[in-house]
C-alpha atoms as a PDB file:
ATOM      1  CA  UNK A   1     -18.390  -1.836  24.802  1.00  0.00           C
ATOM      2  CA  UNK A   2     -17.951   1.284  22.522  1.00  0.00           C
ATOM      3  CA  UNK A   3     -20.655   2.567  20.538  1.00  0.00           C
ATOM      4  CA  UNK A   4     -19.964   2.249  16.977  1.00  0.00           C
ATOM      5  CA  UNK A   5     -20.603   5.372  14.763  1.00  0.00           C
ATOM      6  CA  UNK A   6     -22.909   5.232  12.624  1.00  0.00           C
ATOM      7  CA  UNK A   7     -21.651   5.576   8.670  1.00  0.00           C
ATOM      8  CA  UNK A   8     -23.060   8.528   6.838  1.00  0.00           C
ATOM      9  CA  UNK A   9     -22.778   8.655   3.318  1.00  0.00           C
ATOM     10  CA  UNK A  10     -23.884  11.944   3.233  1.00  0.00           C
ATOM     11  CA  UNK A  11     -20.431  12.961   5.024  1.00  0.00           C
ATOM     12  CA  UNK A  12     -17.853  10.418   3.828  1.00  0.00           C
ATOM     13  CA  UNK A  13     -13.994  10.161   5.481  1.00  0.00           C
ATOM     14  CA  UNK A  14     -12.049  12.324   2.977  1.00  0.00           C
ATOM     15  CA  UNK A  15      -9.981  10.845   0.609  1.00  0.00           C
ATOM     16  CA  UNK A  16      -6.110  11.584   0.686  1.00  0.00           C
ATOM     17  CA  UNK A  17      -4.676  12.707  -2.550  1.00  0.00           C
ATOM     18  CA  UNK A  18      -1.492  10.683  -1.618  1.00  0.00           C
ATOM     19  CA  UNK A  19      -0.680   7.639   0.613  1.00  0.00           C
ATOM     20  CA  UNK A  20       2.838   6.537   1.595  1.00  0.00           C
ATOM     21  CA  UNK A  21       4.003   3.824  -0.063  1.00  0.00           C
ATOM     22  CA  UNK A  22       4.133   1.293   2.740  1.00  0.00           C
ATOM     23  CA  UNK A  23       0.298   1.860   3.055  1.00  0.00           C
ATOM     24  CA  UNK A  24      -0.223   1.001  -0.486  1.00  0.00           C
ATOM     25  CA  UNK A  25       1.698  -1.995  -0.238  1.00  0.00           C
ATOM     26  CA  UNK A  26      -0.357  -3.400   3.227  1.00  0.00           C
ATOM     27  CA  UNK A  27      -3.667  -2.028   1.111  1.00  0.00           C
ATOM     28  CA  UNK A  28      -2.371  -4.364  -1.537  1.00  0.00           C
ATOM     29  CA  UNK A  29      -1.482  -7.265   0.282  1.00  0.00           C
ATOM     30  CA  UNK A  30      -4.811  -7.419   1.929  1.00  0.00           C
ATOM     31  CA  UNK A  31      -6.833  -7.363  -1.521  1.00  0.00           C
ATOM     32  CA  UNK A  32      -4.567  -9.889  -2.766  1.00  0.00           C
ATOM     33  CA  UNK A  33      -4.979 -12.045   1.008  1.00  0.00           C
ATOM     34  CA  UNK A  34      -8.658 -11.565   0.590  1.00  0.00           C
ATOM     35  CA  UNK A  35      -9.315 -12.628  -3.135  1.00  0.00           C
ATOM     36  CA  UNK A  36      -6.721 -15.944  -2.453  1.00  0.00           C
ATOM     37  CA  UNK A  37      -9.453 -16.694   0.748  1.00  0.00           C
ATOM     38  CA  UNK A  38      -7.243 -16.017   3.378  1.00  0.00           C
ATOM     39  CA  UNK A  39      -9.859 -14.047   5.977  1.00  0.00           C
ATOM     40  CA  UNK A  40     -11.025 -14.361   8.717  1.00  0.00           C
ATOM     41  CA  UNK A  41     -14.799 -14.704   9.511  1.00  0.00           C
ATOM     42  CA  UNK A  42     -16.512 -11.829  11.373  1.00  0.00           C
ATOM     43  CA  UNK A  43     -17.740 -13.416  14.438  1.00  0.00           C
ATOM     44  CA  UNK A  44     -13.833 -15.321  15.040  1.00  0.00           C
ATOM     45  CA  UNK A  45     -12.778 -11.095  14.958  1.00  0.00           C
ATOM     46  CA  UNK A  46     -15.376 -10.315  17.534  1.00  0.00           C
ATOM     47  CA  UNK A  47     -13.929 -12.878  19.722  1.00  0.00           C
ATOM     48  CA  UNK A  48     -10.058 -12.136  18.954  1.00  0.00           C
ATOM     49  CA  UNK A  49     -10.640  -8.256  19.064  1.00  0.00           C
ATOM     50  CA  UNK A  50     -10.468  -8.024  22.771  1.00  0.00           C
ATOM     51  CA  UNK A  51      -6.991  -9.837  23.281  1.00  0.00           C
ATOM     52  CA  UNK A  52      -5.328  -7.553  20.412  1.00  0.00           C
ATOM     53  CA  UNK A  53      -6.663  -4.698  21.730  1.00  0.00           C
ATOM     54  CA  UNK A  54      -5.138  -5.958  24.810  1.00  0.00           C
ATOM     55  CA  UNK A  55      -2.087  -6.582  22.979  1.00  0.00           C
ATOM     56  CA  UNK A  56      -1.389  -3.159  21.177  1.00  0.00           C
ATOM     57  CA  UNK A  57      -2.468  -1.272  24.309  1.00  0.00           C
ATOM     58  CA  UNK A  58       0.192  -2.971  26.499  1.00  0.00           C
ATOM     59  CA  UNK A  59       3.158  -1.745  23.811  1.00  0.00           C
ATOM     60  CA  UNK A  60       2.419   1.970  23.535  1.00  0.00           C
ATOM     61  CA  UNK A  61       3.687   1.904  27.058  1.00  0.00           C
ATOM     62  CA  UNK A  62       6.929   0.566  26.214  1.00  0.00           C
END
């Protein structure tokens, strides 16, 4: 399994003056998914993560 980095707060990701407007909209729909409840738990991701990873890797070859 990967190592995860480590987050630094001393170094942040930059932040992009502008975002296209179908990332806004996913952005949105997942703050309005998460504050109606609709998430899923962390350890039920752990245990799907493999099979999408699976599943997005076998369509970049297409």
């Amino acid at each position: 399994m990967a190592k995860a980095k480590k987050f630094e707060l001393e170094s942040p990701a930059p932040i992009l003056d502008e975002e296209d407007e179908d990332t806004l909209a996913a952005i949105d729909e997942g703050v309005r998914d998460a504050k109606a409840g609709r998430t899923v738990p962390a350890e039920e991701v752990r245990k799907r993560l493999p099979k999408w990873i699976t599943a997005s890797s076998t369509r970049k070859g297409r």
